[in-house]
Protein backbone atom coordinates (compact mmCIF):
# COMPACT_ATOMS: atom_id res chain seq x y z
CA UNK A 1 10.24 -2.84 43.06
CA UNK A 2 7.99 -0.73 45.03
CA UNK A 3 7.86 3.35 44.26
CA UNK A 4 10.03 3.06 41.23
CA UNK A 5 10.14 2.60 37.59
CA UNK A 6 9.51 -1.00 37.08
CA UNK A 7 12.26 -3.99 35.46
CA UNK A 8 10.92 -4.24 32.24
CA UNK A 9 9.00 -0.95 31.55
CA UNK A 10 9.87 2.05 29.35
CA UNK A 11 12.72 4.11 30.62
CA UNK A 12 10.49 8.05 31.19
CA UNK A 13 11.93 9.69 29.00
CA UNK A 14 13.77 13.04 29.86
CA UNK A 15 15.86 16.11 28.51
CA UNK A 16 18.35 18.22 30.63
CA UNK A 17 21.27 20.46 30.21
CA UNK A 18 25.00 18.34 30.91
CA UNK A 19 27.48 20.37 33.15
CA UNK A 20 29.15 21.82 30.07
CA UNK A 21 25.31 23.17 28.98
CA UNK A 22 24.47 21.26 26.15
CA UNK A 23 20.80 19.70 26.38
CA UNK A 24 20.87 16.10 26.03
CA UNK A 25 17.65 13.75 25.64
CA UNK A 26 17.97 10.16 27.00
CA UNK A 27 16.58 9.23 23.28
CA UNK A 28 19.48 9.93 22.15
CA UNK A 29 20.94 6.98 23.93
CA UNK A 30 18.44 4.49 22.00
CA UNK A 31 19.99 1.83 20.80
CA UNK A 32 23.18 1.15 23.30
CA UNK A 33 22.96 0.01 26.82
CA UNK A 34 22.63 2.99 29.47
CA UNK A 35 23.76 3.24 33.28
CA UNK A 36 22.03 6.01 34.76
CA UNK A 37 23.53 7.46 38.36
CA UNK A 38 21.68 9.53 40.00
CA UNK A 39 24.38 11.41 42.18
CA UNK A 40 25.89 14.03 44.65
CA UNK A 41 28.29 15.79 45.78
CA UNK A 42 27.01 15.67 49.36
CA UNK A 43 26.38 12.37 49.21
CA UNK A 44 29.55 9.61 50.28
CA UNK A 45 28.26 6.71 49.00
CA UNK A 46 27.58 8.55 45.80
CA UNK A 47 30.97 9.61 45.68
CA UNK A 48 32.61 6.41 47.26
CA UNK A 49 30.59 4.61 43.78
CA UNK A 50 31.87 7.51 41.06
CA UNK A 51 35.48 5.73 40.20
CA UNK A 52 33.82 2.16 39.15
CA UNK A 53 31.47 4.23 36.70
CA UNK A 54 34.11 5.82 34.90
CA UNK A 55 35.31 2.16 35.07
CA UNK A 56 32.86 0.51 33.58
CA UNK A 57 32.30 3.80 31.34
CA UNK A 58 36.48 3.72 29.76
CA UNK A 59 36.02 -0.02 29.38
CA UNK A 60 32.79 -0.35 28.14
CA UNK A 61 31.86 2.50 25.84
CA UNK A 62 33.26 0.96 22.86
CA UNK A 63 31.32 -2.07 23.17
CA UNK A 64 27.95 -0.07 23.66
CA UNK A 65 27.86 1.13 27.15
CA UNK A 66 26.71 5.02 28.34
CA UNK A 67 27.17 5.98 31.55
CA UNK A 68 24.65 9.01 32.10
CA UNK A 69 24.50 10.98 35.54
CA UNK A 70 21.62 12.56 37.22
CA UNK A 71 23.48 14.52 39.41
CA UNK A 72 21.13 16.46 41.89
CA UNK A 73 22.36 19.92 42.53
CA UNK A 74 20.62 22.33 39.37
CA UNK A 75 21.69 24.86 42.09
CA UNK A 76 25.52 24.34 42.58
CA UNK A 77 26.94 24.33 38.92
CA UNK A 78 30.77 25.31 39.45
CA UNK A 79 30.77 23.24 42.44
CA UNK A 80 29.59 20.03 40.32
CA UNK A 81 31.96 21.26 37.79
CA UNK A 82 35.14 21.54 39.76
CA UNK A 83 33.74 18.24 41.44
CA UNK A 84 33.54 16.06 38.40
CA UNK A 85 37.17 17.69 37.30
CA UNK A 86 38.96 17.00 40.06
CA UNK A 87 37.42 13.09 39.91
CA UNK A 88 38.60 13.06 36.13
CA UNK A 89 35.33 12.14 35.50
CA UNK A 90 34.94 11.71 31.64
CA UNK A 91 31.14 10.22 31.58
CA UNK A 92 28.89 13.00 30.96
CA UNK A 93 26.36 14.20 33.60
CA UNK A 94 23.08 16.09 33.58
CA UNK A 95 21.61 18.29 36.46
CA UNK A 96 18.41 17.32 37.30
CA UNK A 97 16.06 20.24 37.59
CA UNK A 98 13.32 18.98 36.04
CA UNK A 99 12.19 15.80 38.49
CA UNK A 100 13.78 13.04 36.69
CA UNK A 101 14.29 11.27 39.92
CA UNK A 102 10.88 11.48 41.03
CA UNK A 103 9.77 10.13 37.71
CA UNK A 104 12.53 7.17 38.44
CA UNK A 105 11.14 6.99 41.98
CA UNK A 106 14.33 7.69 43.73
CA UNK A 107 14.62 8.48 47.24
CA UNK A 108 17.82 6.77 48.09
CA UNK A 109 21.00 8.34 46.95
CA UNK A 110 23.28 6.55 44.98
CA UNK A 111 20.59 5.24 42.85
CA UNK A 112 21.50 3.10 39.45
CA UNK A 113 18.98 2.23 36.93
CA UNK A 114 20.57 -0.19 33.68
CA UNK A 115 18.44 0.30 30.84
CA UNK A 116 18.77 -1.65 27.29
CA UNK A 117 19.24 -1.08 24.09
CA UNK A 118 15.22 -0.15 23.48
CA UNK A 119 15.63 2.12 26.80
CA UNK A 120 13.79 -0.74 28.98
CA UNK A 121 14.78 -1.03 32.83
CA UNK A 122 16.68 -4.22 33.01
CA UNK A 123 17.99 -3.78 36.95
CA UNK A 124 17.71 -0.96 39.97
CA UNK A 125 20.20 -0.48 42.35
CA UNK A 126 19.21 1.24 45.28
CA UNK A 127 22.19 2.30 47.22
CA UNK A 128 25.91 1.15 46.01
CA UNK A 129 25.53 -2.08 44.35
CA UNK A 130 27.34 -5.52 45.43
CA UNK A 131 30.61 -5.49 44.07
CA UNK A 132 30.94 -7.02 40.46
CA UNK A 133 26.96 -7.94 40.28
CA UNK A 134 26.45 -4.14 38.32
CA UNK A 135 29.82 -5.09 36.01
CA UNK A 136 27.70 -8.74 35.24
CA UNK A 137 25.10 -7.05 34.75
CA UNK A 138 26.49 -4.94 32.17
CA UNK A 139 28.21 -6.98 30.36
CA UNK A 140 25.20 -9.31 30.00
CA UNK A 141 22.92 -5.79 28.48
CA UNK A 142 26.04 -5.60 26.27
CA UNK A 143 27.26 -9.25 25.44
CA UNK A 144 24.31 -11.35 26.26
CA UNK A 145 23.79 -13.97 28.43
């Protein structure tokens, strides 16, 4: 994958505040499967992709799955706010003020990045995914092959 993190290398590690202002640390996440999104409100696609997160996020969670996203708008806090309440989003989501998607190498918006249990890149989407290949791809992180 060119300009990105690489499949298989350490996840960079990051800490930033979640819309309700608690500071979370991917680290924290060591140990179950993560989905990072980075997101936006301007963005359709981004938005179009939101509902099969909290999907995958309500039917997955218990089995090992967190759904994390990057959403990129430090500046616009009660409009992400508002935003993820009127989606019923229950995932949590971090603003990114701090360059965590130019230390992911993102430049397309959605952007996915499925890390493992050790916080290793296992996949990359770059734009929505295909249908039902970021599901698979889950469930393998979680189930195995």
């Amino acid at each position: 994958m060119s300009g990105g993190v690489p499949v298989g290398s350490a996840a960079p590690e990051f800490a930033a505040q979640t819309l309700e202002g608690r500071q979370l640390a991917l680290g924290e996440y060591r140990g179950q499967v993560v989905l990072l999104d980075f997101w936006a409100t301007w963005c359709p696609p981004c938005v179009a992709s939101l509902p099969h997160l909290e999907s995958l996020h309500r039917r997955y969670a218990a089995d090992g799955l967190r759904v994390l996203g990057v959403n990129q708008e430090p500046d616009a806090v009660e409009q992400v706010r508002a935003f993820v309440e009127r989606a019923s989003l229950t995932f949590p989501s971090v603003f990114d003020d701090r360059g965590i998607a130019a230390r992911y190498g993102v430049t397309l918006f959605p952007t996915s990045v499925l890390l493992d249990r050790d916080l290793r890149v296992l996949q990359v989407y770059r734009g929505p995914p295909r249908a039902g290949r970021l599901e698979e791809d889950v469930k393998r992180a979680l189930f195995g092959p």
